[in-house]
PDB file of N, CA and C in Angstrom:
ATOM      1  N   UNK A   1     -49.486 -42.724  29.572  1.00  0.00           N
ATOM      2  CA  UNK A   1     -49.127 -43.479  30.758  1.00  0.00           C
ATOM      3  C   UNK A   1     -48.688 -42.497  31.850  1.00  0.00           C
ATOM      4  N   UNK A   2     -49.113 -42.687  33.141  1.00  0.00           N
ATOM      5  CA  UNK A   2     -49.147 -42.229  34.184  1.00  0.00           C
ATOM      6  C   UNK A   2     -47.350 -42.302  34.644  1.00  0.00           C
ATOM      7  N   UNK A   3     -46.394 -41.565  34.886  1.00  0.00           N
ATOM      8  CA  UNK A   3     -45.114 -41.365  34.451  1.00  0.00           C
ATOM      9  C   UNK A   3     -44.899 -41.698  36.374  1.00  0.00           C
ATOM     10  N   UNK A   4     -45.223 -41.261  37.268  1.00  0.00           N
ATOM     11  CA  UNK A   4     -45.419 -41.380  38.867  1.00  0.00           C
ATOM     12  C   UNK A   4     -45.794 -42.852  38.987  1.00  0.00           C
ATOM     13  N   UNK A   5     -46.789 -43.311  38.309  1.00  0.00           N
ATOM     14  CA  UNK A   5     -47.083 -44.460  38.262  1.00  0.00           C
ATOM     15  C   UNK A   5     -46.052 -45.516  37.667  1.00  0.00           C
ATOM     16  N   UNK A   6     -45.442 -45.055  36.821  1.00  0.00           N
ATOM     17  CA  UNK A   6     -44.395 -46.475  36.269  1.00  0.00           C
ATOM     18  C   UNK A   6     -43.195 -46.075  37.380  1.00  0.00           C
ATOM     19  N   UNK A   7     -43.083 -45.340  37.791  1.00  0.00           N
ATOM     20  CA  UNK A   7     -41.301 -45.079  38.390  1.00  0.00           C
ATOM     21  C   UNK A   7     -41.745 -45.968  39.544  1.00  0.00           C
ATOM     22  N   UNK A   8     -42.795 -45.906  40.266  1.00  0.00           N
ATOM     23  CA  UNK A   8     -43.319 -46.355  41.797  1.00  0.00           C
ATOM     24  C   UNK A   8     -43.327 -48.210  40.855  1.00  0.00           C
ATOM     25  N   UNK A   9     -44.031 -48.947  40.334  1.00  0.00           N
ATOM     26  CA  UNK A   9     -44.011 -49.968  39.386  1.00  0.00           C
ATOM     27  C   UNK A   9     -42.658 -50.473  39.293  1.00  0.00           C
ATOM     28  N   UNK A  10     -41.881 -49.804  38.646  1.00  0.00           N
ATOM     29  CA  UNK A  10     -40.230 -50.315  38.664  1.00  0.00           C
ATOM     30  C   UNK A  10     -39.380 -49.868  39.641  1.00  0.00           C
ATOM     31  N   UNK A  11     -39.561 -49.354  40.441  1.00  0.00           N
ATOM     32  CA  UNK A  11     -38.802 -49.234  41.990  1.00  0.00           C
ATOM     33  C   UNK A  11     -37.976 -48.224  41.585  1.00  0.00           C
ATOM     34  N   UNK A  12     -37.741 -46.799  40.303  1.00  0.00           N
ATOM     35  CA  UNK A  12     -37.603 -46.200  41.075  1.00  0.00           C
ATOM     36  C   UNK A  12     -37.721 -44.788  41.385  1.00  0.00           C
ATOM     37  N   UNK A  13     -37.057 -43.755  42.210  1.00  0.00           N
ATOM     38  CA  UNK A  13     -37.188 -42.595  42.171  1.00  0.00           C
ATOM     39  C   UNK A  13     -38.304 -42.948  42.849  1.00  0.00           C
ATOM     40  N   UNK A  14     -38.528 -43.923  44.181  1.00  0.00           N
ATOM     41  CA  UNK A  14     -39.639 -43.968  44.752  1.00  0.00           C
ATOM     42  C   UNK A  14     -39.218 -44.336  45.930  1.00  0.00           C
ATOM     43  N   UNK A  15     -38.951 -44.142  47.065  1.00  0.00           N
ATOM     44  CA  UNK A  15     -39.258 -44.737  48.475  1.00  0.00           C
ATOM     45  C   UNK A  15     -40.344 -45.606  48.491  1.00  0.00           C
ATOM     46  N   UNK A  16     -40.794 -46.533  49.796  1.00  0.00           N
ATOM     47  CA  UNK A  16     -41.840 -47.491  50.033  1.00  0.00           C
ATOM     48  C   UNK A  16     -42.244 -47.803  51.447  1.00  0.00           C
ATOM     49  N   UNK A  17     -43.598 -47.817  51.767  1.00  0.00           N
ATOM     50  CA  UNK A  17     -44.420 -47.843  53.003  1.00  0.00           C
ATOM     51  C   UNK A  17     -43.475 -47.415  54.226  1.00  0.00           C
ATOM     52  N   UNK A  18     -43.426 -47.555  55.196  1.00  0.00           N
ATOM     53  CA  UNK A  18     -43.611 -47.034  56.639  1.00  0.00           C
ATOM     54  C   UNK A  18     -42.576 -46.622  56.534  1.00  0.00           C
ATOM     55  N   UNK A  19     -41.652 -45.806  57.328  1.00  0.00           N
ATOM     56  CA  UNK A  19     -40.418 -45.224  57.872  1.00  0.00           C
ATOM     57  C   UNK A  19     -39.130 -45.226  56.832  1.00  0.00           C
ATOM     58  N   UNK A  20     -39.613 -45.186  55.752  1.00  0.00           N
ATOM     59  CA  UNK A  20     -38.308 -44.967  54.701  1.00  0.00           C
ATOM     60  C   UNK A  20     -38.344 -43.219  54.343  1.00  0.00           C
ATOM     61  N   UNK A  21     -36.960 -43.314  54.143  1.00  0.00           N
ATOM     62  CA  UNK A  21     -36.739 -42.018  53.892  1.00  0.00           C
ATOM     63  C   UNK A  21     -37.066 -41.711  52.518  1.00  0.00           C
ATOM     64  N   UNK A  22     -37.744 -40.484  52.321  1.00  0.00           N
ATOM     65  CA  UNK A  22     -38.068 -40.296  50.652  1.00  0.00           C
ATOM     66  C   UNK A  22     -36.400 -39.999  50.044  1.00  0.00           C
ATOM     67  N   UNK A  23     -36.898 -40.529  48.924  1.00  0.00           N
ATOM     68  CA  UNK A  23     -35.437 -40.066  47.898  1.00  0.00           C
ATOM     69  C   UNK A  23     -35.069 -38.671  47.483  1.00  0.00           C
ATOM     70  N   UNK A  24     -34.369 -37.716  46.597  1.00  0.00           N
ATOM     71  CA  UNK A  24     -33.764 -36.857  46.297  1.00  0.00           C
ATOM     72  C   UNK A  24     -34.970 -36.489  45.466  1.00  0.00           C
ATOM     73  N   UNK A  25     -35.893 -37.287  44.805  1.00  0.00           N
ATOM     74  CA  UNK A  25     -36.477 -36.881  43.907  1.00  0.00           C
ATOM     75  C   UNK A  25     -38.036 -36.430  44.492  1.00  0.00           C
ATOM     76  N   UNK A  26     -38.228 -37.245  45.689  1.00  0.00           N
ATOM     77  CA  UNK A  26     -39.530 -37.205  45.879  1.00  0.00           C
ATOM     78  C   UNK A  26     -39.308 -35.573  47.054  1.00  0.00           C
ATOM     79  N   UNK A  27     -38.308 -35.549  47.744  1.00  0.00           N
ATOM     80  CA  UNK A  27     -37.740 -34.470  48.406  1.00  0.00           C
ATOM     81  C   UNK A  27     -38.258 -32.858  47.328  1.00  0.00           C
ATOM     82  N   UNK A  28     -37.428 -33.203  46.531  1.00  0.00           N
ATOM     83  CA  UNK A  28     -37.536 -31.777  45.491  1.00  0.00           C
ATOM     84  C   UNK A  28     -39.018 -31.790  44.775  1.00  0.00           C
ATOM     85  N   UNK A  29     -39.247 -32.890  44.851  1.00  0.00           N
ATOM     86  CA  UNK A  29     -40.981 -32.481  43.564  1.00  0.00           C
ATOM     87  C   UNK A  29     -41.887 -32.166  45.361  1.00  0.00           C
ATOM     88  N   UNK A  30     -41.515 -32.406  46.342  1.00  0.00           N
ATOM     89  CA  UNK A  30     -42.251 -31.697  47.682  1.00  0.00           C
ATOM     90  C   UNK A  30     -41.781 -29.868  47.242  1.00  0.00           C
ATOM     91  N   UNK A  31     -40.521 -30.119  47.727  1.00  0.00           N
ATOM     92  CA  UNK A  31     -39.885 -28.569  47.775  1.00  0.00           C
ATOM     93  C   UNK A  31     -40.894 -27.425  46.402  1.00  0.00           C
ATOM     94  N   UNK A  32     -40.932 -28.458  45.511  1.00  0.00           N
ATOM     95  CA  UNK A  32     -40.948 -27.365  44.389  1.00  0.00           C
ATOM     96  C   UNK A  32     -42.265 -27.392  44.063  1.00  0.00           C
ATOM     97  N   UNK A  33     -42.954 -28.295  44.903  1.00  0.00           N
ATOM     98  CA  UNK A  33     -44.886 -28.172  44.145  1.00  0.00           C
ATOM     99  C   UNK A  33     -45.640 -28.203  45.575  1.00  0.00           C
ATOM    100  N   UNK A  34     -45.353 -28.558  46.398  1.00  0.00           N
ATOM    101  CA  UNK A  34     -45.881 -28.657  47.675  1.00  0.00           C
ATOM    102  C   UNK A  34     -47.244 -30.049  47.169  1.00  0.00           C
ATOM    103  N   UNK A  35     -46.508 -30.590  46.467  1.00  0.00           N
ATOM    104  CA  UNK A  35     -47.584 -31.851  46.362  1.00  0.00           C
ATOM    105  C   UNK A  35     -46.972 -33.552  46.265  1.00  0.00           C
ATOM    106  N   UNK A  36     -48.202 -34.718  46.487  1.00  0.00           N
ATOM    107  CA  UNK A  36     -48.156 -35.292  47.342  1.00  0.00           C
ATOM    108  C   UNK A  36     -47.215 -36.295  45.998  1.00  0.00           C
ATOM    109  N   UNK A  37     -45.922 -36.801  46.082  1.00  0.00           N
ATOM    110  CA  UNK A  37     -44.980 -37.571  45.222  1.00  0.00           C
ATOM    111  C   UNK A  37     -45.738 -38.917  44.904  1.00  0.00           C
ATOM    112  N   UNK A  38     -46.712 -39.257  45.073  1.00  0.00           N
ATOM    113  CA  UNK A  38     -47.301 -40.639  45.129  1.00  0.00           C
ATOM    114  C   UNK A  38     -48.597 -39.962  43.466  1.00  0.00           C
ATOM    115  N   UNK A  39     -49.515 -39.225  43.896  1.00  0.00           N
ATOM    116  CA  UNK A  39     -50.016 -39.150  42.977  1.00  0.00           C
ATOM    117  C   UNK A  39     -50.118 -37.393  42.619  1.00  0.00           C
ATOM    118  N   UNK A  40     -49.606 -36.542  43.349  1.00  0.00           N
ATOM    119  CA  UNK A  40     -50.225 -34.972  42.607  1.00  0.00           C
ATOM    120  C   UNK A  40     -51.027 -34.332  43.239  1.00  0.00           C
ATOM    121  N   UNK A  41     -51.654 -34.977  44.162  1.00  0.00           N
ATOM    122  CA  UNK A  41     -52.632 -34.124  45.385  1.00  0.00           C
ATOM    123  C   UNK A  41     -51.946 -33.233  46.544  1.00  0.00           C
ATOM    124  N   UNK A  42     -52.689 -32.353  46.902  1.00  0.00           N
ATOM    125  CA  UNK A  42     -52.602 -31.185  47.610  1.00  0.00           C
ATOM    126  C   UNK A  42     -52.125 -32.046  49.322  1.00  0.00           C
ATOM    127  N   UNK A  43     -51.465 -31.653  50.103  1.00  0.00           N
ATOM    128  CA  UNK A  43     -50.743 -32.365  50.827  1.00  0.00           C
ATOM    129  C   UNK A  43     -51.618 -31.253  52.329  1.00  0.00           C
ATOM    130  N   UNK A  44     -52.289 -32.042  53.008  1.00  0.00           N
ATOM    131  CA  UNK A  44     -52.950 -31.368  54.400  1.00  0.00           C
ATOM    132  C   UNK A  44     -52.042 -31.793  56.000  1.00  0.00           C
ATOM    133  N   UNK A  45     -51.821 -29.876  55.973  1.00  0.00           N
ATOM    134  CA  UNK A  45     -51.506 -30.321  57.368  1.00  0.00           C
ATOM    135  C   UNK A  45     -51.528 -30.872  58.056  1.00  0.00           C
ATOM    136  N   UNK A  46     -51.315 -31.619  59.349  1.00  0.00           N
ATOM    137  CA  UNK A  46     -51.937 -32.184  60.517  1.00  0.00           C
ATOM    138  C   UNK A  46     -50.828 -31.913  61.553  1.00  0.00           C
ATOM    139  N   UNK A  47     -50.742 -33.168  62.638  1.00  0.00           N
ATOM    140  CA  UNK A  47     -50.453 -32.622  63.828  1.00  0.00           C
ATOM    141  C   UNK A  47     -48.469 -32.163  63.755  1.00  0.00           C
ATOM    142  N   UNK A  48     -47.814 -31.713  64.438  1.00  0.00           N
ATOM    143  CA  UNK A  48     -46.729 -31.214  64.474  1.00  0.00           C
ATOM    144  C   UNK A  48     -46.385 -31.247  66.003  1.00  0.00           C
ATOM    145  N   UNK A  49     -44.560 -31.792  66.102  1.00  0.00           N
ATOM    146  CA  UNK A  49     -44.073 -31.604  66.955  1.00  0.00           C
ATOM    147  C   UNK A  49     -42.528 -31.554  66.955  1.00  0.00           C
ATOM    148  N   UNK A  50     -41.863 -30.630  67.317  1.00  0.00           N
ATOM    149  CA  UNK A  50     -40.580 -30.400  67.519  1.00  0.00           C
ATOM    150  C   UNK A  50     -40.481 -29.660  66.148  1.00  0.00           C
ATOM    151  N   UNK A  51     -39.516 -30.221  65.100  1.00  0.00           N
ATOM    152  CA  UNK A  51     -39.361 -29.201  63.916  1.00  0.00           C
ATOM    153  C   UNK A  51     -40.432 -29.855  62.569  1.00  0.00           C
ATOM    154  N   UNK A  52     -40.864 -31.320  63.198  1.00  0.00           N
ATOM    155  CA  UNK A  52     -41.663 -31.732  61.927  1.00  0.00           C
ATOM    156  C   UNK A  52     -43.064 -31.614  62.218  1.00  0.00           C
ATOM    157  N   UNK A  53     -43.678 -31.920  61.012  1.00  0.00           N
ATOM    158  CA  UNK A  53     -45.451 -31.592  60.704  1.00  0.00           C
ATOM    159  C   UNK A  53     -45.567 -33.161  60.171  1.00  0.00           C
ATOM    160  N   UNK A  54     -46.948 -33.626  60.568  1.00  0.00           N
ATOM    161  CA  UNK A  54     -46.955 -34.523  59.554  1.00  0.00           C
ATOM    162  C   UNK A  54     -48.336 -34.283  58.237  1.00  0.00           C
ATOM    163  N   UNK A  55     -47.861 -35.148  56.888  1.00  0.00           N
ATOM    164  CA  UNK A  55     -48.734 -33.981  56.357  1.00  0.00           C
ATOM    165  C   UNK A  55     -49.484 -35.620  55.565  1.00  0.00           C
ATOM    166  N   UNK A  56     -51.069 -35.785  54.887  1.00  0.00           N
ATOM    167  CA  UNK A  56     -51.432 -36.173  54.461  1.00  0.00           C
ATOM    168  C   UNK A  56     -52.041 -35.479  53.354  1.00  0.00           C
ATOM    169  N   UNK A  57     -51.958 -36.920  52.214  1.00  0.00           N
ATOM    170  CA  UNK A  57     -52.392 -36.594  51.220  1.00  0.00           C
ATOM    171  C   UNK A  57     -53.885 -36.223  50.785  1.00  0.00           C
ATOM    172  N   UNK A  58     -54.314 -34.731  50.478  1.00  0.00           N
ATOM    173  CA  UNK A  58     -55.605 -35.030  50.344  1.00  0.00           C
ATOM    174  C   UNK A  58     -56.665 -36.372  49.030  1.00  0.00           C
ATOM    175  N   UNK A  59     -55.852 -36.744  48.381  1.00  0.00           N
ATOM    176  CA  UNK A  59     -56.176 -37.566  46.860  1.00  0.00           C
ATOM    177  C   UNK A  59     -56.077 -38.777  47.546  1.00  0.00           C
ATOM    178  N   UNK A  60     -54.605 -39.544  47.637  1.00  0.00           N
ATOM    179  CA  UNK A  60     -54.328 -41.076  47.865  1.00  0.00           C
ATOM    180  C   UNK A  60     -54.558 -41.501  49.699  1.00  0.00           C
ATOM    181  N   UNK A  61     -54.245 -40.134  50.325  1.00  0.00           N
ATOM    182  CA  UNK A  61     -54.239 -40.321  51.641  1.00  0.00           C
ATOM    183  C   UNK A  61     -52.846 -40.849  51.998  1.00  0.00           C
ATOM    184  N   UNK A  62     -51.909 -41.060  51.410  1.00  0.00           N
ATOM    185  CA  UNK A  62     -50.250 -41.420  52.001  1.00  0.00           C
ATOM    186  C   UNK A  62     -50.048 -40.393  52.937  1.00  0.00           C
ATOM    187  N   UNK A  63     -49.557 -41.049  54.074  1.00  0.00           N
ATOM    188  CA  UNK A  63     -48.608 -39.337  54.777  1.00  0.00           C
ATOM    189  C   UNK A  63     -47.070 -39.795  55.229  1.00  0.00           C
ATOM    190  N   UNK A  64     -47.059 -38.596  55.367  1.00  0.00           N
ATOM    191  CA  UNK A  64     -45.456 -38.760  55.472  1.00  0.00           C
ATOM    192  C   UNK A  64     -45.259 -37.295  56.573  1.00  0.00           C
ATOM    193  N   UNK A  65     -43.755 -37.704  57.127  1.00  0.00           N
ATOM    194  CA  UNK A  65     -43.605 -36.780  58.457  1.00  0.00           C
ATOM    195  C   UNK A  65     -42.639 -36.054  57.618  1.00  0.00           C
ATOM    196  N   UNK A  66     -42.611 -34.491  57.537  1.00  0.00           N
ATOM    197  CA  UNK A  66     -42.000 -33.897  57.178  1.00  0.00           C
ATOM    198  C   UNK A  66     -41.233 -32.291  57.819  1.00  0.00           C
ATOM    199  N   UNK A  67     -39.854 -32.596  57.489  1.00  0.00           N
ATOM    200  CA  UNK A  67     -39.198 -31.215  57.901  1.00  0.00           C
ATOM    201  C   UNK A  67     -38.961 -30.387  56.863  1.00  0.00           C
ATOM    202  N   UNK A  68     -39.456 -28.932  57.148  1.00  0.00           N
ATOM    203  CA  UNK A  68     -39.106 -28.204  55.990  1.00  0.00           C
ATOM    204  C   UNK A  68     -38.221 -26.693  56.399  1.00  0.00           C
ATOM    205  N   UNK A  69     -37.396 -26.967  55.760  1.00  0.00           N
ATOM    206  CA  UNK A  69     -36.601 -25.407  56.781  1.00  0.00           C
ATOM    207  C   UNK A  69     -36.046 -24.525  55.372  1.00  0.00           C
ATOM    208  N   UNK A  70     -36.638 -23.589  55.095  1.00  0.00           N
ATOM    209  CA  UNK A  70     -36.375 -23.403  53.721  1.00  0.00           C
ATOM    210  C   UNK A  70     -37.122 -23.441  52.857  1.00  0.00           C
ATOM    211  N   UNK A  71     -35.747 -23.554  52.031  1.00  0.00           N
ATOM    212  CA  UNK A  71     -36.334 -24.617  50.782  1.00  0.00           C
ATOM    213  C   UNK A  71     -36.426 -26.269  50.618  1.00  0.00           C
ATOM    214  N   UNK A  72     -35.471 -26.383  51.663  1.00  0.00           N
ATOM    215  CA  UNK A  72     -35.090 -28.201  52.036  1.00  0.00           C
ATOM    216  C   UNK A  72     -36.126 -28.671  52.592  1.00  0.00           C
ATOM    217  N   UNK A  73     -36.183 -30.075  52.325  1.00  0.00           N
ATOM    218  CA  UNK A  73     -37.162 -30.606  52.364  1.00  0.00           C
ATOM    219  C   UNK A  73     -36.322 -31.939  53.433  1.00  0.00           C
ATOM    220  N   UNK A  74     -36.906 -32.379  54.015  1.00  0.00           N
ATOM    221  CA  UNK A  74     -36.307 -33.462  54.806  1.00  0.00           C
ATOM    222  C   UNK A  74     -37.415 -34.373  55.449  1.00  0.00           C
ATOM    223  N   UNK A  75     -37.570 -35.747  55.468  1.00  0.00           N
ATOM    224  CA  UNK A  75     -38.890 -36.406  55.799  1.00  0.00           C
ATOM    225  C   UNK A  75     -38.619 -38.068  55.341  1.00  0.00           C
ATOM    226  N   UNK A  76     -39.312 -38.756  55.994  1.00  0.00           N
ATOM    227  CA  UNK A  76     -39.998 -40.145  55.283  1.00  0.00           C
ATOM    228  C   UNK A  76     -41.498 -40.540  55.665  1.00  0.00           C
ATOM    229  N   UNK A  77     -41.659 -41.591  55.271  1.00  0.00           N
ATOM    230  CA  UNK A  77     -43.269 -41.991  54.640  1.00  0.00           C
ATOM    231  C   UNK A  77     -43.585 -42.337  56.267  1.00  0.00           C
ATOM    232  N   UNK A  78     -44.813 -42.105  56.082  1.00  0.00           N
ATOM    233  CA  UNK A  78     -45.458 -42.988  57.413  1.00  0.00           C
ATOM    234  C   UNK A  78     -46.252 -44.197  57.239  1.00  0.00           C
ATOM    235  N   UNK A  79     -47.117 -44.106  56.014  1.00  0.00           N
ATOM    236  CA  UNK A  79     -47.595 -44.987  55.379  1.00  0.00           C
ATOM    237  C   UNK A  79     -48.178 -44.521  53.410  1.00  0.00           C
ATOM    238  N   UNK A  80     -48.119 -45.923  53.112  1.00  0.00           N
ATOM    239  CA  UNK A  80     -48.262 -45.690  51.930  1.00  0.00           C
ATOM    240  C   UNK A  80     -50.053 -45.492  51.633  1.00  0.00           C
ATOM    241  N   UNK A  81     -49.716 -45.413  50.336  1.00  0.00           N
ATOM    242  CA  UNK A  81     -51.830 -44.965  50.248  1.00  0.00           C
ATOM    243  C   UNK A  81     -52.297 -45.902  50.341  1.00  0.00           C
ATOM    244  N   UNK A  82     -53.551 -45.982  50.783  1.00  0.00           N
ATOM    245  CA  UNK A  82     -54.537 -46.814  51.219  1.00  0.00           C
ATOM    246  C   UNK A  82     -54.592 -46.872  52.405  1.00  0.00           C
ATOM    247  N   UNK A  83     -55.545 -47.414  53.547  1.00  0.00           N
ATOM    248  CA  UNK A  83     -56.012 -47.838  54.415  1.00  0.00           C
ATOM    249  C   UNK A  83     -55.464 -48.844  54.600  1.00  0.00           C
ATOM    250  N   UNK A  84     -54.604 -48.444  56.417  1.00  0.00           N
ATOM    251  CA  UNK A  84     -54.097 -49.539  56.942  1.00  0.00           C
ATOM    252  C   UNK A  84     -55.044 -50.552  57.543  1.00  0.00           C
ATOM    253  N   UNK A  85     -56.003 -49.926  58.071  1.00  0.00           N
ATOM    254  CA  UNK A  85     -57.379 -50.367  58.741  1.00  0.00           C
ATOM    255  C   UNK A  85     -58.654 -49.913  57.994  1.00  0.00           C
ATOM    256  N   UNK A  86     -59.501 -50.365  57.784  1.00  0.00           N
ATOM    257  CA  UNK A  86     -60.756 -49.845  57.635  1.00  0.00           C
ATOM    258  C   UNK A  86     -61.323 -48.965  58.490  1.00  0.00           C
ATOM    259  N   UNK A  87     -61.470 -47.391  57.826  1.00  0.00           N
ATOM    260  CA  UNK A  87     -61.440 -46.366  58.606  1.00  0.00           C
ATOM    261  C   UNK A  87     -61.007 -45.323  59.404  1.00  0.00           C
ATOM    262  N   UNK A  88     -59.643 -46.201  58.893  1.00  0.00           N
ATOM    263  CA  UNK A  88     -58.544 -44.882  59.408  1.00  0.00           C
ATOM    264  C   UNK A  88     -57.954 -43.643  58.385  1.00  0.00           C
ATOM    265  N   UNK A  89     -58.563 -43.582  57.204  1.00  0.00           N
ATOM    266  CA  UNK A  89     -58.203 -42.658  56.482  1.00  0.00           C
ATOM    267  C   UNK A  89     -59.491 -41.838  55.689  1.00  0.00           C
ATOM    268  N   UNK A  90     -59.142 -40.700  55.506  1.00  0.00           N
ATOM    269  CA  UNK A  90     -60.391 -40.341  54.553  1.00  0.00           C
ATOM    270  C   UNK A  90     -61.358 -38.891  56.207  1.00  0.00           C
ATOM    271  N   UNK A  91     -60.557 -39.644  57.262  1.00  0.00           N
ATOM    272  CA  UNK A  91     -61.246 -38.693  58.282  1.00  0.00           C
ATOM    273  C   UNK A  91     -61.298 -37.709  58.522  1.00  0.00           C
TER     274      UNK A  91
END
């Protein structure tokens, strides 16, 4: 059993869709793997302004706006995986 998958399932050690702040846990498995807390994929740059980047998932496509100064990790979700629209992800 997919262990990311049951915590997100029972609410927890998981934040949820738009503008929530990630938790302590999803913070450190960023810090310490540079990968995406939803499923394990490689996390792609994109646009940046002021001290944050926002970064998408290359696998599920979730992104999330993130500050990283360090080792700290600081950020919440922008959206969860999947397609908010048809065609807005995957581009």
């Amino acid at each position: 059993m997919n262990l990311l998958w049951w915590l997100r399932k029972h609410k927890i050690e998981r934040s949820s869709k738009e503008g929530e702040d990630l938790t302590d846990y999803e913070r450190n498995l960023i810090s310490k793997t540079g990968k995406c807390p939803d499923c394990g994929g490689g996390l792609l740059e994109g646009p940046r302004g002021g001290m944050s980047t926002n970064y998408c998932c290359s696998s599920c496509h979730s992104e999330f706006n993130l500050t990283i100064i360090g080792n700290a990790v600081l950020g919440e979700w922008i959206s969860d995986r999947g397609p908010r629209e048809i065609g807005d992800r995957g581009e």
